[in-house]
PDB file of N, CA and C in Angstrom:
ATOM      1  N   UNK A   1      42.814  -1.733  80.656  1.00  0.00           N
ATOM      2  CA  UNK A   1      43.594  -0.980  79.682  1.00  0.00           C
ATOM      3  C   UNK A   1      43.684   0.468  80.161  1.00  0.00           C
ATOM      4  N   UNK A   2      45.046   0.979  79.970  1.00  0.00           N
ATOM      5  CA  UNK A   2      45.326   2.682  80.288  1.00  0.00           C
ATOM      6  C   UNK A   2      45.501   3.403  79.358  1.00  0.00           C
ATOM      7  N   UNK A   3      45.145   4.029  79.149  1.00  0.00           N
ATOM      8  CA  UNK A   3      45.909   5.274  77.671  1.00  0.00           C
ATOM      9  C   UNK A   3      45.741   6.692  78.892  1.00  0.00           C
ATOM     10  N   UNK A   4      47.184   7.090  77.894  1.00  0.00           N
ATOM     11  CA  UNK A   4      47.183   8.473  78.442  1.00  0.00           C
ATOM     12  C   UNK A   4      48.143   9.382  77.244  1.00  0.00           C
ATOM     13  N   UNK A   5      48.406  10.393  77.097  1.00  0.00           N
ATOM     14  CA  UNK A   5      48.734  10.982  76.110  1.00  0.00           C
ATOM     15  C   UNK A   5      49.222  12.200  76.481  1.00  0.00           C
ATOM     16  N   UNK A   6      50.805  12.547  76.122  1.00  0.00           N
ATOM     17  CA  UNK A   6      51.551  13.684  76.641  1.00  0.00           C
ATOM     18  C   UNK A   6      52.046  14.621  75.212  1.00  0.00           C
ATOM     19  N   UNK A   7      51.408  15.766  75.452  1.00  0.00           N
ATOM     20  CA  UNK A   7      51.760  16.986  74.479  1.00  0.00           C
ATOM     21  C   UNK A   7      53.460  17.466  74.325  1.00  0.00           C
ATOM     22  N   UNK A   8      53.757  16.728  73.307  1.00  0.00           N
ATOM     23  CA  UNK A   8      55.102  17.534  72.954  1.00  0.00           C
ATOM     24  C   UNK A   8      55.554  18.717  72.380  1.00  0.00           C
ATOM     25  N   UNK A   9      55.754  20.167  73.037  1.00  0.00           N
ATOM     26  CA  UNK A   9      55.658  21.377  72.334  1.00  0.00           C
ATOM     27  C   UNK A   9      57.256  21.821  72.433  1.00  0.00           C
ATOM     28  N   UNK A  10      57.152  22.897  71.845  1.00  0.00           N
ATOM     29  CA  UNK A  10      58.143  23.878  71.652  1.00  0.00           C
ATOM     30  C   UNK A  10      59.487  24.244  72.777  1.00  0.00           C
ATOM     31  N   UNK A  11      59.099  24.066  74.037  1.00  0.00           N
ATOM     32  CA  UNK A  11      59.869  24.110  75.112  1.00  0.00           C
ATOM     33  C   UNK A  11      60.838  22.500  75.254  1.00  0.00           C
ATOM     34  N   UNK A  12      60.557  21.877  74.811  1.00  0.00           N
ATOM     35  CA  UNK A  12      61.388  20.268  74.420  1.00  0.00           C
ATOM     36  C   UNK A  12      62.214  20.478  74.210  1.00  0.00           C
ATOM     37  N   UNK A  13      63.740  20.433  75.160  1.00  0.00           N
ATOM     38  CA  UNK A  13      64.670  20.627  74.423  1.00  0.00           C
ATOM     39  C   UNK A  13      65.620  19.633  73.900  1.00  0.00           C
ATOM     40  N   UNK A  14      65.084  18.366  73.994  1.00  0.00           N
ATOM     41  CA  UNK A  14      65.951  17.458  73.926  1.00  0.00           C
ATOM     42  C   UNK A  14      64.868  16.236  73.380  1.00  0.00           C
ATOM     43  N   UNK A  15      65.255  15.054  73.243  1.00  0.00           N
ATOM     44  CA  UNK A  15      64.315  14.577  73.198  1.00  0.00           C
ATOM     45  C   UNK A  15      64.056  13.372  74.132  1.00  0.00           C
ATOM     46  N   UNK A  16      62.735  12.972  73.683  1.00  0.00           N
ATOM     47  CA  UNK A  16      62.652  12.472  74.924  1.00  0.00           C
ATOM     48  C   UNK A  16      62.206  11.555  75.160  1.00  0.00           C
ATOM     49  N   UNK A  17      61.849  10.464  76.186  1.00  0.00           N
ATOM     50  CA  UNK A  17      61.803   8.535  76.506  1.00  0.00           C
ATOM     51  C   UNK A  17      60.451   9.018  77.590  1.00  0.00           C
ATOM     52  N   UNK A  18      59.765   8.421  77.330  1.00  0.00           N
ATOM     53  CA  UNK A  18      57.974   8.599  77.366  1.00  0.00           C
ATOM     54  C   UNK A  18      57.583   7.447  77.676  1.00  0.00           C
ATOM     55  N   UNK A  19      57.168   6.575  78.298  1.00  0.00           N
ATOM     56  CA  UNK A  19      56.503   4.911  78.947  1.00  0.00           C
ATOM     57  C   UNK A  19      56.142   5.129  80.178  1.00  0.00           C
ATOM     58  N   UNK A  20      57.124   4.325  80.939  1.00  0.00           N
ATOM     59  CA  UNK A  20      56.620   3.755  82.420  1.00  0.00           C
ATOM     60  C   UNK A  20      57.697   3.302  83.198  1.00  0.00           C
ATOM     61  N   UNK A  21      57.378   3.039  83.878  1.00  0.00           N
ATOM     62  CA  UNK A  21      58.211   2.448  85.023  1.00  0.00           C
ATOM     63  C   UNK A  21      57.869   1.411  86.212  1.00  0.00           C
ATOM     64  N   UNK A  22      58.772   0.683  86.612  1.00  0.00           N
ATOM     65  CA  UNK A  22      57.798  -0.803  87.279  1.00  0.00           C
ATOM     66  C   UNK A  22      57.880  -0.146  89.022  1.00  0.00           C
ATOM     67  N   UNK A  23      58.649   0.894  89.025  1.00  0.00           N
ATOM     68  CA  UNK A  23      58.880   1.333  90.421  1.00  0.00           C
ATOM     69  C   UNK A  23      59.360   2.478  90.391  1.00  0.00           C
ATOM     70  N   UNK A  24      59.052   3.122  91.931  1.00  0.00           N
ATOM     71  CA  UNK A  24      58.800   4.402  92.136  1.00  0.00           C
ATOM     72  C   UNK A  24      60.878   4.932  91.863  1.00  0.00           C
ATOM     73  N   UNK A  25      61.192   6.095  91.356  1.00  0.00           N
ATOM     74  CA  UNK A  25      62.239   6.162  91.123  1.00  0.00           C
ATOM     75  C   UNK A  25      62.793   7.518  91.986  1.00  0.00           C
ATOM     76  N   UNK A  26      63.848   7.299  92.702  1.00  0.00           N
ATOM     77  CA  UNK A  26      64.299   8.376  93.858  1.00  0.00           C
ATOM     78  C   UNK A  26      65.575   9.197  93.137  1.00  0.00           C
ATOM     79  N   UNK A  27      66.055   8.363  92.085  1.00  0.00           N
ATOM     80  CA  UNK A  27      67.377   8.630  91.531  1.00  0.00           C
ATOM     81  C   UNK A  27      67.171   8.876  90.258  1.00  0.00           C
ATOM     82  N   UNK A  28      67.328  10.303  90.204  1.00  0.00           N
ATOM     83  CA  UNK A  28      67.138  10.963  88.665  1.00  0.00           C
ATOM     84  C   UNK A  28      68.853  11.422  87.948  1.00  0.00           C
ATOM     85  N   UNK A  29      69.542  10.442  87.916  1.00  0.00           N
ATOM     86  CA  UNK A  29      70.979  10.473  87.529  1.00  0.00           C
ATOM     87  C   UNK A  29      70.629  10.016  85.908  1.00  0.00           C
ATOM     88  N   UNK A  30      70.021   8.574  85.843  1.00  0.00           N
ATOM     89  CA  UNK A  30      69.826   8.134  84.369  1.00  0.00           C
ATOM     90  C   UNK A  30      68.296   8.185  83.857  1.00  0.00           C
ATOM     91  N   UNK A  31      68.270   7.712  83.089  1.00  0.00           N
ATOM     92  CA  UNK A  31      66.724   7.755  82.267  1.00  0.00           C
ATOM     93  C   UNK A  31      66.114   6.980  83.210  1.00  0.00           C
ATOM     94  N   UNK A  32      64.889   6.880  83.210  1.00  0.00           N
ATOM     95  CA  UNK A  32      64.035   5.416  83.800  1.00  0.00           C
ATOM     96  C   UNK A  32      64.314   4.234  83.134  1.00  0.00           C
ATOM     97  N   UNK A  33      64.250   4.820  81.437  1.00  0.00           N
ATOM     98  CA  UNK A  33      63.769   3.160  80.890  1.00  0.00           C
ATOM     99  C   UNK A  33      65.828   2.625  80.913  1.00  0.00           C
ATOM    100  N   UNK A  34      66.476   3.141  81.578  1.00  0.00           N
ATOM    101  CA  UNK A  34      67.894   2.520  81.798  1.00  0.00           C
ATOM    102  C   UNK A  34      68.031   1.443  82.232  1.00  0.00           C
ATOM    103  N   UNK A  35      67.046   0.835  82.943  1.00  0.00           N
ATOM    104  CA  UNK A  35      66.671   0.301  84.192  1.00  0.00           C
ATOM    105  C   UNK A  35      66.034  -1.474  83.664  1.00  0.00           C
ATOM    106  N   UNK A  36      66.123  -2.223  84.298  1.00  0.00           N
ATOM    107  CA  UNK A  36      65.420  -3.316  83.929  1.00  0.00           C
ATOM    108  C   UNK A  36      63.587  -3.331  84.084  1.00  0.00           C
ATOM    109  N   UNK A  37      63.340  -2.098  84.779  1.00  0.00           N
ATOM    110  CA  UNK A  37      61.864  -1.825  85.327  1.00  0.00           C
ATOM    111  C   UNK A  37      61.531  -0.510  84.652  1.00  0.00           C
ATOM    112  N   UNK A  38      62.318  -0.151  83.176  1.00  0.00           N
ATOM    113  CA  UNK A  38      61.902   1.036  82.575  1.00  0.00           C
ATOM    114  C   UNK A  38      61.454   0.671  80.864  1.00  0.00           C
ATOM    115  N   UNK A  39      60.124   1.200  80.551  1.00  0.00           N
ATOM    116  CA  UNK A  39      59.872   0.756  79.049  1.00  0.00           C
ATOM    117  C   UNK A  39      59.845   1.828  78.269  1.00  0.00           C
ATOM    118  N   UNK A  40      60.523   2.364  77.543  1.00  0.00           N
ATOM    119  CA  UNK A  40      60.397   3.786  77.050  1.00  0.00           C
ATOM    120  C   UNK A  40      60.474   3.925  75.489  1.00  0.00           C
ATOM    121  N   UNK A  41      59.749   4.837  74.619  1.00  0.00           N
ATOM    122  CA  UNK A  41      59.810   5.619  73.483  1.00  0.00           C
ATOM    123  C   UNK A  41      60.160   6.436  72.971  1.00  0.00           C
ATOM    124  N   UNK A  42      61.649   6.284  72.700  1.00  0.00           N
ATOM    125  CA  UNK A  42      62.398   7.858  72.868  1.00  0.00           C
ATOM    126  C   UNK A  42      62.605   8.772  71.554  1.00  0.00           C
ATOM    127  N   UNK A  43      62.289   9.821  71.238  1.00  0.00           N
ATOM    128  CA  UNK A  43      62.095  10.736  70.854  1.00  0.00           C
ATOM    129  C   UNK A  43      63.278  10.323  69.124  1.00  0.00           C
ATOM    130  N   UNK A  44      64.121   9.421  69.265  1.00  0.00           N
ATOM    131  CA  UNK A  44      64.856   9.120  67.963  1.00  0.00           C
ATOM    132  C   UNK A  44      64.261   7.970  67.488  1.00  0.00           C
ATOM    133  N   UNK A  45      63.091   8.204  67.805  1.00  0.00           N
ATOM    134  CA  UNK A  45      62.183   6.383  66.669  1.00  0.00           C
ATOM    135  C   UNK A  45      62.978   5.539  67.370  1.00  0.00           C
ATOM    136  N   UNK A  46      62.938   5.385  68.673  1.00  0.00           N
ATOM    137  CA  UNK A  46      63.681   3.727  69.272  1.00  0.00           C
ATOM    138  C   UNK A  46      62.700   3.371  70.080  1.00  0.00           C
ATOM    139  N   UNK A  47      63.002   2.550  70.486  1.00  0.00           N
ATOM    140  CA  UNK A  47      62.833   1.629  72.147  1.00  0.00           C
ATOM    141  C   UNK A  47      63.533   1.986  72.821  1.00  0.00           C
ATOM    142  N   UNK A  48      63.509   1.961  74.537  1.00  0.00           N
ATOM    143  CA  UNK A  48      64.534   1.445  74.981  1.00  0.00           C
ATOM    144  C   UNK A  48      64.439   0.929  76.150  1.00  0.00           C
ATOM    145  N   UNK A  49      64.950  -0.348  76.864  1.00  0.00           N
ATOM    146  CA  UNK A  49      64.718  -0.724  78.372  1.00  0.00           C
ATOM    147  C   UNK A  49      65.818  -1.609  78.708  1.00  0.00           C
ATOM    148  N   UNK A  50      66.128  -0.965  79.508  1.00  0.00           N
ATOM    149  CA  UNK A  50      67.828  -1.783  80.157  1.00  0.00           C
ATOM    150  C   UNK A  50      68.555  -1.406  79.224  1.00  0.00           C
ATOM    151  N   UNK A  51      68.928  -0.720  78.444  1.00  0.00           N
ATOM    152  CA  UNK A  51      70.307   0.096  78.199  1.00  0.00           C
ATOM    153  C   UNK A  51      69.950   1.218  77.762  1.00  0.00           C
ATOM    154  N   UNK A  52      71.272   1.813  77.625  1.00  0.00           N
ATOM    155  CA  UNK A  52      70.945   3.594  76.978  1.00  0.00           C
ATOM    156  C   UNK A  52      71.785   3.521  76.084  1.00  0.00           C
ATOM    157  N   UNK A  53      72.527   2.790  75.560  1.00  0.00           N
ATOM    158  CA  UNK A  53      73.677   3.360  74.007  1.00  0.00           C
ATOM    159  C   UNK A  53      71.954   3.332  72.676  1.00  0.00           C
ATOM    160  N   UNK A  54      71.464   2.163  72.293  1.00  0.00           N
ATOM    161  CA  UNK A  54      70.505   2.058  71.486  1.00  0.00           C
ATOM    162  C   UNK A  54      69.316   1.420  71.295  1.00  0.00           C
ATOM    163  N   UNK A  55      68.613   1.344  70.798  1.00  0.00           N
ATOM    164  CA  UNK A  55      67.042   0.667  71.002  1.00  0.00           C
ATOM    165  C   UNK A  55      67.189   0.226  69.434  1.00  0.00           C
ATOM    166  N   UNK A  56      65.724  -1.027  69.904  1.00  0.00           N
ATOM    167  CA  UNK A  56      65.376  -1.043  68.571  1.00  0.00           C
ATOM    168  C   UNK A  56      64.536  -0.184  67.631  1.00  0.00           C
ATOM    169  N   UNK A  57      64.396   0.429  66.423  1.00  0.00           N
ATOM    170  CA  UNK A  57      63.631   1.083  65.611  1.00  0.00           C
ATOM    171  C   UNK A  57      62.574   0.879  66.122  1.00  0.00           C
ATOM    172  N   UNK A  58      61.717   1.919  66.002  1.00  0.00           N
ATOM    173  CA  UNK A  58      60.042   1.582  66.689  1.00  0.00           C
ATOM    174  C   UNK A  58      59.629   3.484  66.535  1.00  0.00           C
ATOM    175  N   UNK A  59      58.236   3.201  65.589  1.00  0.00           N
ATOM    176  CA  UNK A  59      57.482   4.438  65.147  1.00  0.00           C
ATOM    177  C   UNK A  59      58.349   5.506  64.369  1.00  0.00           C
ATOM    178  N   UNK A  60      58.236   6.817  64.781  1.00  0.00           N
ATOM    179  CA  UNK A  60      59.228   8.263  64.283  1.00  0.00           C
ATOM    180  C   UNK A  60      59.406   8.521  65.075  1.00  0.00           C
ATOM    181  N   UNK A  61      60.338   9.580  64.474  1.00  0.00           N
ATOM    182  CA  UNK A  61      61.028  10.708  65.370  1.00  0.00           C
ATOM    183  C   UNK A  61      60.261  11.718  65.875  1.00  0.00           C
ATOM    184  N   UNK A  62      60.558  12.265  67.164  1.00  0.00           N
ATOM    185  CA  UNK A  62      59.458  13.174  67.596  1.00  0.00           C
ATOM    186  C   UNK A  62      60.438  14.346  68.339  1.00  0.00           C
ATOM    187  N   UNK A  63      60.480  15.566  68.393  1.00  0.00           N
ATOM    188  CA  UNK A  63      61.196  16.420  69.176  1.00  0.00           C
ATOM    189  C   UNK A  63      60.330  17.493  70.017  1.00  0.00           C
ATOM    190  N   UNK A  64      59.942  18.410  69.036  1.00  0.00           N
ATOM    191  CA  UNK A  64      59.307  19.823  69.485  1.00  0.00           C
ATOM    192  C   UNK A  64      57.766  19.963  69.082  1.00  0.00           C
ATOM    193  N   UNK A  65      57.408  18.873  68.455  1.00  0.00           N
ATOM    194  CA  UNK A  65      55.730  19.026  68.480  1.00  0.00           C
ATOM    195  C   UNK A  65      55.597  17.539  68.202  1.00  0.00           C
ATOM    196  N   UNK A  66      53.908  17.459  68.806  1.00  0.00           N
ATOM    197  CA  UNK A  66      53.288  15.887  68.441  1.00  0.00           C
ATOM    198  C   UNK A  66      52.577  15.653  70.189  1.00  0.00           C
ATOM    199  N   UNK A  67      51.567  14.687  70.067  1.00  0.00           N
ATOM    200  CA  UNK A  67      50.711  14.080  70.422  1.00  0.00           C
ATOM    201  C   UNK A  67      51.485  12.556  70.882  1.00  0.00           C
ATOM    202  N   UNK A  68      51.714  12.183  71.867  1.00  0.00           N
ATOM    203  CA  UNK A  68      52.336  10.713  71.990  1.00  0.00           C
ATOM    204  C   UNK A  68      51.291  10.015  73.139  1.00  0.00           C
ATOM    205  N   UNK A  69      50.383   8.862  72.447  1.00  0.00           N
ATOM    206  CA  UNK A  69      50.058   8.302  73.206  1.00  0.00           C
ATOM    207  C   UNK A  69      50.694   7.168  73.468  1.00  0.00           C
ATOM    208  N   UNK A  70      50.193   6.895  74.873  1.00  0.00           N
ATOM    209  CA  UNK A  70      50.790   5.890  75.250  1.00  0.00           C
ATOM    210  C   UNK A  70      49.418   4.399  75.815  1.00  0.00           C
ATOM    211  N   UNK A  71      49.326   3.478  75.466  1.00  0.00           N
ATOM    212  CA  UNK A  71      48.866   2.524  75.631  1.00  0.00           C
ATOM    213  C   UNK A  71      48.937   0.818  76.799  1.00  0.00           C
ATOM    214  N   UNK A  72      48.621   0.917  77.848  1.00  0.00           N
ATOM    215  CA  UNK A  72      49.280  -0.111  78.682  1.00  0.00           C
ATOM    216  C   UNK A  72      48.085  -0.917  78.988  1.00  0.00           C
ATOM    217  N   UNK A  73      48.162  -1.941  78.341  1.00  0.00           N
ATOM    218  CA  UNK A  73      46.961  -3.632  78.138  1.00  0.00           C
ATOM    219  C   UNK A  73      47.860  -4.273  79.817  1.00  0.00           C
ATOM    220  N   UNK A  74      47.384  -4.459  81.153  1.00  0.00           N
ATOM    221  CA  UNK A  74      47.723  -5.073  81.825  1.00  0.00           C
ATOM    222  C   UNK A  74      47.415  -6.548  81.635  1.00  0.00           C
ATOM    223  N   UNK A  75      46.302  -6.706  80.824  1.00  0.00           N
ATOM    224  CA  UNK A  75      45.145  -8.093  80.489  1.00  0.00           C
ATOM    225  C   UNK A  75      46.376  -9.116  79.960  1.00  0.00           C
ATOM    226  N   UNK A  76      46.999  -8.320  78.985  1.00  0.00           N
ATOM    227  CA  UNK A  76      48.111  -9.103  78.330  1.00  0.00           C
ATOM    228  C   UNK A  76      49.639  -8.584  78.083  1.00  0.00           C
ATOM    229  N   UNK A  77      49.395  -7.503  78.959  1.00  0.00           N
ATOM    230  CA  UNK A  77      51.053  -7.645  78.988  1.00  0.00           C
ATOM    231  C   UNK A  77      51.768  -6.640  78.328  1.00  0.00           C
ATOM    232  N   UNK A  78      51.015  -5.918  77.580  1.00  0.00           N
ATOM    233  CA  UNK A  78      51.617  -5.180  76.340  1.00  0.00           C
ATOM    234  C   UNK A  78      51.730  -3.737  76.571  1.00  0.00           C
ATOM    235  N   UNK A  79      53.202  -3.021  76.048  1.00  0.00           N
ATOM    236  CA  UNK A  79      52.596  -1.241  76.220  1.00  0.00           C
ATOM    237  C   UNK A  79      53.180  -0.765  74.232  1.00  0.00           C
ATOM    238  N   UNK A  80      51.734  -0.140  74.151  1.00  0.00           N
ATOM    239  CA  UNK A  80      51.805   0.444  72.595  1.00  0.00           C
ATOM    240  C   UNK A  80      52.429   2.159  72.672  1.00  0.00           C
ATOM    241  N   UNK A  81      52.761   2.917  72.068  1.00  0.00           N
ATOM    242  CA  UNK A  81      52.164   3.851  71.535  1.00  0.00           C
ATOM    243  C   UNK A  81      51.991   4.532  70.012  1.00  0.00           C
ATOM    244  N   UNK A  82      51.390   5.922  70.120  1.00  0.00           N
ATOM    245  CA  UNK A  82      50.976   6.934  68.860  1.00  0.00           C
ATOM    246  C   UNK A  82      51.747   7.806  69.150  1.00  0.00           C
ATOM    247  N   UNK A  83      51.827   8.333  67.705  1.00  0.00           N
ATOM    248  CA  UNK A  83      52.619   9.894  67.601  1.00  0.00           C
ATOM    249  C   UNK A  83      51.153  10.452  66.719  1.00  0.00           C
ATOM    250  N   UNK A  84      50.448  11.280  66.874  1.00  0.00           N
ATOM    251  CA  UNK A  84      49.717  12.228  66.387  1.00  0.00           C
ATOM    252  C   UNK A  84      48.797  11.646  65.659  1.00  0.00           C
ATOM    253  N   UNK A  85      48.120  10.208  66.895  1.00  0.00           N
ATOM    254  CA  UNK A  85      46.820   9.371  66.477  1.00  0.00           C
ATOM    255  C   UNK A  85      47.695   8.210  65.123  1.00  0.00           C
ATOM    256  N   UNK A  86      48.498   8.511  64.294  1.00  0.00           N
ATOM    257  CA  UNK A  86      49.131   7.234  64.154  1.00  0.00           C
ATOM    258  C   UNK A  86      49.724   6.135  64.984  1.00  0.00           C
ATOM    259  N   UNK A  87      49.090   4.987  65.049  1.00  0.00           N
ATOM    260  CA  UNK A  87      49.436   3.957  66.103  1.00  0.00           C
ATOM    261  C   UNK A  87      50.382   2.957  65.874  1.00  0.00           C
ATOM    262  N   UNK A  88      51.492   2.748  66.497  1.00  0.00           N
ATOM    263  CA  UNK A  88      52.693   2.017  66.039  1.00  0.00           C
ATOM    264  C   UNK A  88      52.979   0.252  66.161  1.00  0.00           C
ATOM    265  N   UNK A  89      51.795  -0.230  67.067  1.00  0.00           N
ATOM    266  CA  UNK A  89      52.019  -1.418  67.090  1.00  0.00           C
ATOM    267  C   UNK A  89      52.230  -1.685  68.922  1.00  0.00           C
ATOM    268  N   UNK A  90      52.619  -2.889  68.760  1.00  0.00           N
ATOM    269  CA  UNK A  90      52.662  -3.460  70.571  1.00  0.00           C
ATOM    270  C   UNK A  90      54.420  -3.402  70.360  1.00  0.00           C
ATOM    271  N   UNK A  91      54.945  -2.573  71.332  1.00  0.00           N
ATOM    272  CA  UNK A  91      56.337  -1.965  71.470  1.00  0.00           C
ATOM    273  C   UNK A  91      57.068  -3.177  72.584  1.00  0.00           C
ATOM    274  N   UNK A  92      55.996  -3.464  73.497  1.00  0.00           N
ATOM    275  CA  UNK A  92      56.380  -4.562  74.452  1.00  0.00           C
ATOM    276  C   UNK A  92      55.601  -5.540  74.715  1.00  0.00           C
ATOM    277  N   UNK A  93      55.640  -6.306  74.310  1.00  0.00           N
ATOM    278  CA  UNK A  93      55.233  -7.615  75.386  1.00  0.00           C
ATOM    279  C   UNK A  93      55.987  -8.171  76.351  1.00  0.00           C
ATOM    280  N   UNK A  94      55.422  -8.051  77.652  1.00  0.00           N
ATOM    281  CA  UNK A  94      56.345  -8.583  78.950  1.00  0.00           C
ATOM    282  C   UNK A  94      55.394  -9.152  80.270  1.00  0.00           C
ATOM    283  N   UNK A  95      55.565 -10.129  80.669  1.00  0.00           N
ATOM    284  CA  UNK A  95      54.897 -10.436  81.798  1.00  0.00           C
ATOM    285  C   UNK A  95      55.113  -9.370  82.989  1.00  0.00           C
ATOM    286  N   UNK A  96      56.251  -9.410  82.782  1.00  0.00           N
ATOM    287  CA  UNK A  96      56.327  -8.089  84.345  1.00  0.00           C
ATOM    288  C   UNK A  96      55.381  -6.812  84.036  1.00  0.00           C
ATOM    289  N   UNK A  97      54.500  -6.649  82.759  1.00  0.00           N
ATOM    290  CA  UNK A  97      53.465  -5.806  82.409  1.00  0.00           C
ATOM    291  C   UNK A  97      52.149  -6.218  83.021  1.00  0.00           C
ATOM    292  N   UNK A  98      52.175  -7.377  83.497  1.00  0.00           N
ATOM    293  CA  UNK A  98      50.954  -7.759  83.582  1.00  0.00           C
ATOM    294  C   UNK A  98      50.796  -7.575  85.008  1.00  0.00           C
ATOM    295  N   UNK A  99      51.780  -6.913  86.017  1.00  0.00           N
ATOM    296  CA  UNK A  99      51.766  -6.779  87.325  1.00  0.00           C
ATOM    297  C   UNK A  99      52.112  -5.283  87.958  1.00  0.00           C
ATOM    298  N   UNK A 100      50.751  -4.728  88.555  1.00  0.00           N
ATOM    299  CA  UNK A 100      51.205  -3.377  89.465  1.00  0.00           C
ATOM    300  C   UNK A 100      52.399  -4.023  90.393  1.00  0.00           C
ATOM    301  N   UNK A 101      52.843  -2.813  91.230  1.00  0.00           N
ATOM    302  CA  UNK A 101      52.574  -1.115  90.536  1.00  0.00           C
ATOM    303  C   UNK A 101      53.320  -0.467  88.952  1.00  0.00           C
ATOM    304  N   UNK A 102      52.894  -0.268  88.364  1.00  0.00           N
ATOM    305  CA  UNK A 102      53.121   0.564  87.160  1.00  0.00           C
ATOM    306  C   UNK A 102      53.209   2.333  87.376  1.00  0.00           C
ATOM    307  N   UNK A 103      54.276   2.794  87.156  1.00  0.00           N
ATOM    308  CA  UNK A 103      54.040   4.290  86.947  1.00  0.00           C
ATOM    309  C   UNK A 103      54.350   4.881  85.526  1.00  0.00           C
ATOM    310  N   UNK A 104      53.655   5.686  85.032  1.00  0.00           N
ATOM    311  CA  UNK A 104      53.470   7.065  83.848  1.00  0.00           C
ATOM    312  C   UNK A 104      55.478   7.298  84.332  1.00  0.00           C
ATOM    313  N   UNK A 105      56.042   7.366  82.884  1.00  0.00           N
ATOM    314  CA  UNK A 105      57.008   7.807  83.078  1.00  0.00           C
ATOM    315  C   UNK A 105      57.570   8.899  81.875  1.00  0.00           C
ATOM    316  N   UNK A 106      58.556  10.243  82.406  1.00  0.00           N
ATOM    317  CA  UNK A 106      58.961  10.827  80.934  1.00  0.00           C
ATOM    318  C   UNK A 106      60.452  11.207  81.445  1.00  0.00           C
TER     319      UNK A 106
END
């Protein structure tokens, strides 16, 4: 199991998609989680992985302050996270979770 946890402050100007990524990324044109190898928590209470118009609902909204952890169970597959130690549930279950390499993504 990984946890790691990224400070959202005042300099945020946008908001923002917080997970991982299944591979190293050279091309910073779209988001990560755009991607079929991107799992992300984006800053409008969504999901999102493999598209960018919308996600499903998942936790709150987060912009210019908050605590977002992030949670990755390789054992079973799953990535969770928190907004400010409230914990939202298992966001993904996916076998392709259960296999490095994995990278920290924002």
């Amino acid at each position: 199991i990984q946890y790691w946890e990224i400070v959202v402050d005042s300099r945020t100007q946008n908001e923002l998609k917080i997970g991982i990524c299944k591979e190293k990324r050279k091309d910073f044109e779209g988001a990560f989680s755009d991607s079929s190898s991107g799992y992300a928590f984006y800053g409008l209470g969504e999901l999102r992985h493999g598209e960018c118009s919308a996600g499903v609902k998942y936790g709150k909204k987060f912009r210019k302050s908050g605590i977002i952890g992030v949670c990755l169970n390789m054992e079973l597959g799953t990535l969770s996270f928190s907004l400010n130690g409230e914990y939202f549930g298992v966001a993904y279950k996916d076998k392709a979770l259960e296999k490095g390499p994995i990278y920290p993504a924002v």
